[in-house]
N, C-alpha and C. Protein backbone atom coordinates (compact mmCIF):
# COMPACT_ATOMS: atom_id res chain seq x y z
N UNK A 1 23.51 11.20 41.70
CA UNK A 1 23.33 11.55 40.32
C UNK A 1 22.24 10.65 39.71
N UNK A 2 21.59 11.22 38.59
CA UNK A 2 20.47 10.51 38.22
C UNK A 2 20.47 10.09 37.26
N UNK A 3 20.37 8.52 37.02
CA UNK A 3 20.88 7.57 36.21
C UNK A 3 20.05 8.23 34.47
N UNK A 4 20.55 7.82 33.21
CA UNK A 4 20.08 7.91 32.42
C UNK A 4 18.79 6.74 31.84
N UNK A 5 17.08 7.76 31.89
CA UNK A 5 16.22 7.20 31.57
C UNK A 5 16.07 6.14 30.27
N UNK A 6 16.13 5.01 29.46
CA UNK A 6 15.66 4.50 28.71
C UNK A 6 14.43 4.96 27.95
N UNK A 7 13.95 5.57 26.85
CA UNK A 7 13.16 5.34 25.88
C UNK A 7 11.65 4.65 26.50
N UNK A 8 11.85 3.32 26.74
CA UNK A 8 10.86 2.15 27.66
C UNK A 8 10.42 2.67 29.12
N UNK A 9 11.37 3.64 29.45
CA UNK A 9 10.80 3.82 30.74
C UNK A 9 10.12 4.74 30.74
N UNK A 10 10.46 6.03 29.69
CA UNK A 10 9.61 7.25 29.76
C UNK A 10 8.45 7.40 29.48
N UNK A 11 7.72 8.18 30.21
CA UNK A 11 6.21 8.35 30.22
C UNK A 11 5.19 8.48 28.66
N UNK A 12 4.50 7.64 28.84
CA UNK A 12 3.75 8.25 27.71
C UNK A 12 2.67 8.97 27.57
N UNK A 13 2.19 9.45 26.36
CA UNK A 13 1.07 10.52 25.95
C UNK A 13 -0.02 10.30 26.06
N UNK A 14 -1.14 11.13 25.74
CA UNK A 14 -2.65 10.40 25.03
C UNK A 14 -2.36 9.98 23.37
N UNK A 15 -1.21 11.18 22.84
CA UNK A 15 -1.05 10.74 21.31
C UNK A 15 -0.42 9.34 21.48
N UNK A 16 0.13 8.99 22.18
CA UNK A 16 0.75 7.61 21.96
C UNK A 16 0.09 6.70 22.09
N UNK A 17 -0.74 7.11 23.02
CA UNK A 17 -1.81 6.24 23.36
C UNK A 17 -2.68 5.87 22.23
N UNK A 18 -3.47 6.96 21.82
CA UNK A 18 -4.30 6.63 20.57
C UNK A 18 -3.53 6.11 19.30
N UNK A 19 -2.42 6.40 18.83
CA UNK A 19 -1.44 6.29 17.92
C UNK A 19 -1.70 4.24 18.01
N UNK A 20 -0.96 3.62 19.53
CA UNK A 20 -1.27 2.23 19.33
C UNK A 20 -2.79 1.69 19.19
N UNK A 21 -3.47 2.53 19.55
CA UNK A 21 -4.86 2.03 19.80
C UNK A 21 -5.38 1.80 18.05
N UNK A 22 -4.95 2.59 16.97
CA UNK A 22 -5.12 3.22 15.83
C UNK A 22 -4.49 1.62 15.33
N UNK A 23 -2.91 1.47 15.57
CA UNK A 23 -2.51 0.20 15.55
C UNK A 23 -3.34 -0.70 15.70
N UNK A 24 -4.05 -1.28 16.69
CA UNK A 24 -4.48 -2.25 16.81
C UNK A 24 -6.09 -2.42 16.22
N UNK A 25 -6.66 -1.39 15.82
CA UNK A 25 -7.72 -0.97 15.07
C UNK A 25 -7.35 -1.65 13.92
N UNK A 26 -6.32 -1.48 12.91
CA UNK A 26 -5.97 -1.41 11.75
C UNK A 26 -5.78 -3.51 11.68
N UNK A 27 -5.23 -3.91 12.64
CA UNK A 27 -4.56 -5.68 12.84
C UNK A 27 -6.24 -5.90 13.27
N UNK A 28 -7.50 -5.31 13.58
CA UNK A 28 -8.55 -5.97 14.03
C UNK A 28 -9.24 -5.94 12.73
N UNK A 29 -8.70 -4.66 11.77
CA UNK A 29 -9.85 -5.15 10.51
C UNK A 29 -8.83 -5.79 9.72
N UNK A 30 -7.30 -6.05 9.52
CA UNK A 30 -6.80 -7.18 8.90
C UNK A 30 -7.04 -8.67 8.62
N UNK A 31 -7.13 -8.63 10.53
CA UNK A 31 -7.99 -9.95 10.78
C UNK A 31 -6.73 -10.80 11.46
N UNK A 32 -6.35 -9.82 12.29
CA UNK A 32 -4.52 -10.36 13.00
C UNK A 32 -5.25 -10.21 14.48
N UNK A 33 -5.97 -9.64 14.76
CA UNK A 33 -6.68 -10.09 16.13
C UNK A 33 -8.37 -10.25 15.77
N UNK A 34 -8.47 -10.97 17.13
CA UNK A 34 -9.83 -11.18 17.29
C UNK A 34 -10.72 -10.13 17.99
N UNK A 35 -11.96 -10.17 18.00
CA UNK A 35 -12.32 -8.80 19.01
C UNK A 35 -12.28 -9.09 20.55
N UNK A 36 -11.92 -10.21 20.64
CA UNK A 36 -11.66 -10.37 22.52
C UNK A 36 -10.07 -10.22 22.46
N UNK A 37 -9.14 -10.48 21.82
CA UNK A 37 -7.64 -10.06 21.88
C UNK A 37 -7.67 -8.37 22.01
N UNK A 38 -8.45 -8.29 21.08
CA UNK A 38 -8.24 -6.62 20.52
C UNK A 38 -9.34 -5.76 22.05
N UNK A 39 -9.96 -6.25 22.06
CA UNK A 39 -10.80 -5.70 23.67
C UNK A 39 -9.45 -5.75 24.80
N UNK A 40 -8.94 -6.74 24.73
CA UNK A 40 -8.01 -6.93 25.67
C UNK A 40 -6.67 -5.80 25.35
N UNK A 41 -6.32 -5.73 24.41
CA UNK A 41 -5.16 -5.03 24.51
C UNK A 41 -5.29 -3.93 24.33
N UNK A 42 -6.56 -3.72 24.18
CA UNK A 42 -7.20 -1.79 24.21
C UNK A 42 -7.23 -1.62 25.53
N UNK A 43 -7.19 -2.42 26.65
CA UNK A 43 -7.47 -1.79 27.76
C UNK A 43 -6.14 -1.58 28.50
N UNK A 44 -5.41 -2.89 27.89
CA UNK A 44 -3.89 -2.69 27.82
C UNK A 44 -3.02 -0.86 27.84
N UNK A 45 -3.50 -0.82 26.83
CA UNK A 45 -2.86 0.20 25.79
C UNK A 45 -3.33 1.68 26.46
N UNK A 46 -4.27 1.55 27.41
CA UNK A 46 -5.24 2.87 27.69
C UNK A 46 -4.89 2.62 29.29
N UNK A 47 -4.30 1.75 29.33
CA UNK A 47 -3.56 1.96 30.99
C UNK A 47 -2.16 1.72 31.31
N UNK A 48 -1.56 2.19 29.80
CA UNK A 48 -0.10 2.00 29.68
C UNK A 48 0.15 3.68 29.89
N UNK A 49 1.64 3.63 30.91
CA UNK A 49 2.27 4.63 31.38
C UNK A 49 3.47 5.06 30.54
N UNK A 50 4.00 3.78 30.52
CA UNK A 50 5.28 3.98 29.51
C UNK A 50 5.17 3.51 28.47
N UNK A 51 6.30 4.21 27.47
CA UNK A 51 6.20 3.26 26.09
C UNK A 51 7.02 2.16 25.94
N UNK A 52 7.19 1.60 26.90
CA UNK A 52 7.42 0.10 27.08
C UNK A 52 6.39 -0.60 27.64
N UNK A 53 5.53 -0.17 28.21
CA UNK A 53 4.26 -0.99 28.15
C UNK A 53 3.21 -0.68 26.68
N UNK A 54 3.58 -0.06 26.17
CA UNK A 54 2.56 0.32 25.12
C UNK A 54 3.29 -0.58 23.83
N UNK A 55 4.49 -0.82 24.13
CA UNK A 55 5.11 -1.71 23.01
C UNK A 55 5.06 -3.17 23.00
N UNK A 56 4.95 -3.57 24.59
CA UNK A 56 4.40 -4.56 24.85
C UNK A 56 3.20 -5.37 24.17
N UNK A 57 2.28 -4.33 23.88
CA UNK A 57 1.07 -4.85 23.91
C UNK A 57 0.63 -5.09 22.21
N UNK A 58 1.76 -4.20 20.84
CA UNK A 58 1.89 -3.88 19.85
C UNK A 58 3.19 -4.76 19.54
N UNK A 59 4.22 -5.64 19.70
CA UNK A 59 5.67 -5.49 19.90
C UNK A 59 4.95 -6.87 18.26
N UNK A 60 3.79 -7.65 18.88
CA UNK A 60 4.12 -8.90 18.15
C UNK A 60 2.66 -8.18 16.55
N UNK A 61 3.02 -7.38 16.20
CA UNK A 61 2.18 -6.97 15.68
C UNK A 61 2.58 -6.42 14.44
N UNK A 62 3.12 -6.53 12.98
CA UNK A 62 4.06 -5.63 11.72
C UNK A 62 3.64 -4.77 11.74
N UNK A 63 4.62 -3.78 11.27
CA UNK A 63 4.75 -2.30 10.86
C UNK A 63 3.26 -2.13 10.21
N UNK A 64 2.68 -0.83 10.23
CA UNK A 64 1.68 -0.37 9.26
C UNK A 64 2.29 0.22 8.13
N UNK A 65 2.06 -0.51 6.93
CA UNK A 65 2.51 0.01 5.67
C UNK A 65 1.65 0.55 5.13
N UNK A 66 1.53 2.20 5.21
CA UNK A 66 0.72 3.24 4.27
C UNK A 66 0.30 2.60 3.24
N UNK A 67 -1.20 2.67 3.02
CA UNK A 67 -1.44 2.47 1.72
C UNK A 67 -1.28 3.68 0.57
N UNK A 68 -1.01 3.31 -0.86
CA UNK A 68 -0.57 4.50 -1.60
C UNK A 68 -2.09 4.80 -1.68
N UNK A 69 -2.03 5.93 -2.23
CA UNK A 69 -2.96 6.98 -1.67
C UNK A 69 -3.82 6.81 -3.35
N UNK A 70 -4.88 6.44 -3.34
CA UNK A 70 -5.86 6.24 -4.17
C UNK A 70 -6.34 7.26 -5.81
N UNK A 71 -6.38 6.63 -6.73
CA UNK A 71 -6.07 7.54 -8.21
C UNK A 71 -7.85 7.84 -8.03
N UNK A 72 -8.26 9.31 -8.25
CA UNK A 72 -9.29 9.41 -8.43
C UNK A 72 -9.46 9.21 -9.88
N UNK A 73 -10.29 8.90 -10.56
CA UNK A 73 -10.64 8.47 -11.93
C UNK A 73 -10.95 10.18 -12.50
N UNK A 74 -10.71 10.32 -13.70
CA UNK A 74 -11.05 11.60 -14.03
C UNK A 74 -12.68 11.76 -13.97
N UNK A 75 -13.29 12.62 -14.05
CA UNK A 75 -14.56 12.93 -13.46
C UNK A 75 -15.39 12.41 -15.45
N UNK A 76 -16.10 12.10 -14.86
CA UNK A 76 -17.19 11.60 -16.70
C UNK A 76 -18.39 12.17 -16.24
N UNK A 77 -18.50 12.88 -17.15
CA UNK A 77 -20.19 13.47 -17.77
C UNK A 77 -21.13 12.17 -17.69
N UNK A 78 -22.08 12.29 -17.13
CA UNK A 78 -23.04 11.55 -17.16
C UNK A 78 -23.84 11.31 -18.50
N UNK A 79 -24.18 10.37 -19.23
CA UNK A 79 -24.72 10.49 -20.83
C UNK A 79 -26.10 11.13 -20.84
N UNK A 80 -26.25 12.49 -20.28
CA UNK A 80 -27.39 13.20 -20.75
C UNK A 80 -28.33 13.35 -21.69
N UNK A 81 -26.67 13.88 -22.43
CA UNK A 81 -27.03 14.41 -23.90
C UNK A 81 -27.72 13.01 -24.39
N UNK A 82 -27.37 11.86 -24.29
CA UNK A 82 -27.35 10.78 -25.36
C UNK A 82 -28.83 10.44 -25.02
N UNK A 83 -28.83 10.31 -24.01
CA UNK A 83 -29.84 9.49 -23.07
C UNK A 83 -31.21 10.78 -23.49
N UNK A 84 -30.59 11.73 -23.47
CA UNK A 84 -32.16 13.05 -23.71
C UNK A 84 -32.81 12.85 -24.81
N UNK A 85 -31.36 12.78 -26.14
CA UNK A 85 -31.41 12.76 -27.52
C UNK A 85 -32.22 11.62 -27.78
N UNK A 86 -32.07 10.75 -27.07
CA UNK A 86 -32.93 9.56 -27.56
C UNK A 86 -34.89 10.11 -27.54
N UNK A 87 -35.01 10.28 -26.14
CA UNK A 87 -36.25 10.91 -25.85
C UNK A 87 -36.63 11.83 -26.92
N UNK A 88 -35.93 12.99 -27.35
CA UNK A 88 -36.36 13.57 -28.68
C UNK A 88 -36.83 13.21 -29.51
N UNK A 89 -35.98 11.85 -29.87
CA UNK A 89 -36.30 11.60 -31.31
C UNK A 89 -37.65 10.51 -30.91
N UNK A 90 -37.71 9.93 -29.83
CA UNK A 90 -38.94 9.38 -29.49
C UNK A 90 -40.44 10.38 -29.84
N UNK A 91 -40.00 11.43 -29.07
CA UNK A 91 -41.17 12.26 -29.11
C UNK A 91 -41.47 12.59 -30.82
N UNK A 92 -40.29 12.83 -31.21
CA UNK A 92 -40.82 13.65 -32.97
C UNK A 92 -41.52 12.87 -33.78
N UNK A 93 -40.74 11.25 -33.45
CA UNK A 93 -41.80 10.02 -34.17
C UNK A 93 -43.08 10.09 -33.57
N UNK A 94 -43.12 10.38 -32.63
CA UNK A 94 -44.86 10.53 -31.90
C UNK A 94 -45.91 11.13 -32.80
N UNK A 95 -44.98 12.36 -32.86
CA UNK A 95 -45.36 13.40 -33.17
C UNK A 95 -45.46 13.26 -35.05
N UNK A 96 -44.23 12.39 -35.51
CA UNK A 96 -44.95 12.82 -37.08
C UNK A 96 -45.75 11.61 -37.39
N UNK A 97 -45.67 10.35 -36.03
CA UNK A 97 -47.16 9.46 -36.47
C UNK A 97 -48.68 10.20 -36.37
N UNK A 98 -48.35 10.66 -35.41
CA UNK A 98 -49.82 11.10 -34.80
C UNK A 98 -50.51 12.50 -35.92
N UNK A 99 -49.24 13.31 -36.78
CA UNK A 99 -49.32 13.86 -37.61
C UNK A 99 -50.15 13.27 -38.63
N UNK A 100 -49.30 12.24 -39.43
CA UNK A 100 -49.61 11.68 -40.45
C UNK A 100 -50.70 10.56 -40.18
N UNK A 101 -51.20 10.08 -39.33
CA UNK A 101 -52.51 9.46 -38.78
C UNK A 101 -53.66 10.45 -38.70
N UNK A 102 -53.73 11.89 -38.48
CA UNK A 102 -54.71 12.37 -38.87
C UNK A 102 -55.10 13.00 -39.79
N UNK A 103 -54.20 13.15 -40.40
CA UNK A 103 -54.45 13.41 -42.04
C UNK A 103 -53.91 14.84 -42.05
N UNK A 104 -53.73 15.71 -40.70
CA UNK A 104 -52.70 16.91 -41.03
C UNK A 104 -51.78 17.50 -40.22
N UNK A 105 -50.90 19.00 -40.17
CA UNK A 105 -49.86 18.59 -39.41
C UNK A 105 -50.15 18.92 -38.14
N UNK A 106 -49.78 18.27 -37.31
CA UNK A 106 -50.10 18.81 -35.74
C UNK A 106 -49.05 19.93 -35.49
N UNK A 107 -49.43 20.52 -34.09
CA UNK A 107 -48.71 21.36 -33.83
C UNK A 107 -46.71 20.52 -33.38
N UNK A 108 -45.97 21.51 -33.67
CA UNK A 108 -44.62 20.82 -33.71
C UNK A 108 -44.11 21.12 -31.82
N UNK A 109 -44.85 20.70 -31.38
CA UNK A 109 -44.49 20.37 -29.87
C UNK A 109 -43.09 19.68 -29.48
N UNK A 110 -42.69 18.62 -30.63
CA UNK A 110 -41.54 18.39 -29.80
C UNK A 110 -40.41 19.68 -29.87
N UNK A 111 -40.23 20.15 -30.66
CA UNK A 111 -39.63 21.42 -30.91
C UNK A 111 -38.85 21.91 -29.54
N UNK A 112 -40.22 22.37 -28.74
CA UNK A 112 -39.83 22.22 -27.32
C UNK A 112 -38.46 21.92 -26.82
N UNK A 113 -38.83 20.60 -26.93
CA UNK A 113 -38.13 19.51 -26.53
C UNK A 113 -36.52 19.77 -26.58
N UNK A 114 -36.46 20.61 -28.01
CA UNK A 114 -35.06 21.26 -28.31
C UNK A 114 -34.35 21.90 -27.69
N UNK A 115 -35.02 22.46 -26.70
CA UNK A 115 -33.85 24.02 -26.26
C UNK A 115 -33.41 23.28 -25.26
N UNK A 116 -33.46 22.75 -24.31
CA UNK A 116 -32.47 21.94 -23.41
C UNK A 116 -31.49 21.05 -24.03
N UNK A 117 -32.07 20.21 -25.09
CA UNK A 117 -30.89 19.42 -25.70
C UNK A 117 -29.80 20.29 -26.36
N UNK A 118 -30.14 21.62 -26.92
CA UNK A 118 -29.06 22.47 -27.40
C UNK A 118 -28.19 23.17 -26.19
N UNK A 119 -29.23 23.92 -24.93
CA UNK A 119 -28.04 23.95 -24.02
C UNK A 119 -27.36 22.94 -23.77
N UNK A 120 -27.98 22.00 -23.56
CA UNK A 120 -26.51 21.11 -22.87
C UNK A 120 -26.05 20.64 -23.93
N UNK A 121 -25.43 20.49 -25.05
CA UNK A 121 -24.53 20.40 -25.99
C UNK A 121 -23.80 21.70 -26.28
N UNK A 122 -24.43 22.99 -26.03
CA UNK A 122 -23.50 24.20 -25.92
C UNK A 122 -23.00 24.18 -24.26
N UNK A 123 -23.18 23.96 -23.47
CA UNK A 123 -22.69 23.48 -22.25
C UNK A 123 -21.70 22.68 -22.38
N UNK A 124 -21.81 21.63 -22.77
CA UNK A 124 -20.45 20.66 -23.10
C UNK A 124 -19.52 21.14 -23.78
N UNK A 125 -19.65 21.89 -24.71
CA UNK A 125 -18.95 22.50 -25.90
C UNK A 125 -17.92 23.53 -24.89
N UNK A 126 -18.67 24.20 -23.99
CA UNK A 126 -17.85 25.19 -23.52
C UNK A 126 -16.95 24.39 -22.17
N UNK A 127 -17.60 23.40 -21.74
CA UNK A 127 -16.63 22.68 -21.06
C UNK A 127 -15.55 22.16 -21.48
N UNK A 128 -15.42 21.61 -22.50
CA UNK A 128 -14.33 20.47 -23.16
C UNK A 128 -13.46 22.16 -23.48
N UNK A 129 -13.77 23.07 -23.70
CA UNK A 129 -12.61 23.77 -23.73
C UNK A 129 -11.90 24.31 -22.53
N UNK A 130 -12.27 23.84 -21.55
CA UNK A 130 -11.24 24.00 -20.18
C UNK A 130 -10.40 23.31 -19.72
């Protein structure tokens, strides 16, 4: 009759395999091994049969405690508008020096300048309502 196998004795996987290897990845950027420990017990770990040799090589090593899983920040508009608006009003002073320095009105070029700063403030407008 055939004795009952142990856990330690039974064969192991490639997932098990990589699973400790992943382990010891994680203790090499902790800074719980060195890269000649960690060279060493990768080769360990990649010529382990059972998972009693694969525990061996992990046994003196703590649990991996999941890190909680990271808050993305809500998403922010980049200051376009603010940052454009400024440029506008740069240009119009240009524009009503260079006006009033020649004694009449120039053409109203920054004007222009307007229809993008109004889409993207009607752009925003229709965003903030979603």
């Amino acid at each position: 009759m055939l004795e009952a196998m142990t856990r330690e004795e039974m064969r192991a996987g490639d997932d098990d395999r990589e699973a400790a290897a992943a382990r010891l990845k994680e203790a090499l950027d902790q800074g719980r091994l060195d890269l000649h420990e960690y060279d060493e017990r990768l080769q360990r770990v990649y010529g382990a049969k059972t998972y009693g040799e694969l525990e061996t090589v992990t046994t003196d090593l703590p649990a991996v405690v999941p890190s909680p899983p990271l808050r993305a920040a809500p998403a922010r508009r980049p200051p376009y508008l603010t940052g454009y608006a400024g440029v506008v009003v740069v240009c119009v002073v240009i524009w009503l020096l260079s006006s009033l320095g020649s004694g009449h009105w120039q053409y109203p070029w920054p004007a222009w300048m307007l229809i993008p700063l109004v889409w993207g403030f009607l752009g925003r407008l229709r965003g903030q309502g979603h």
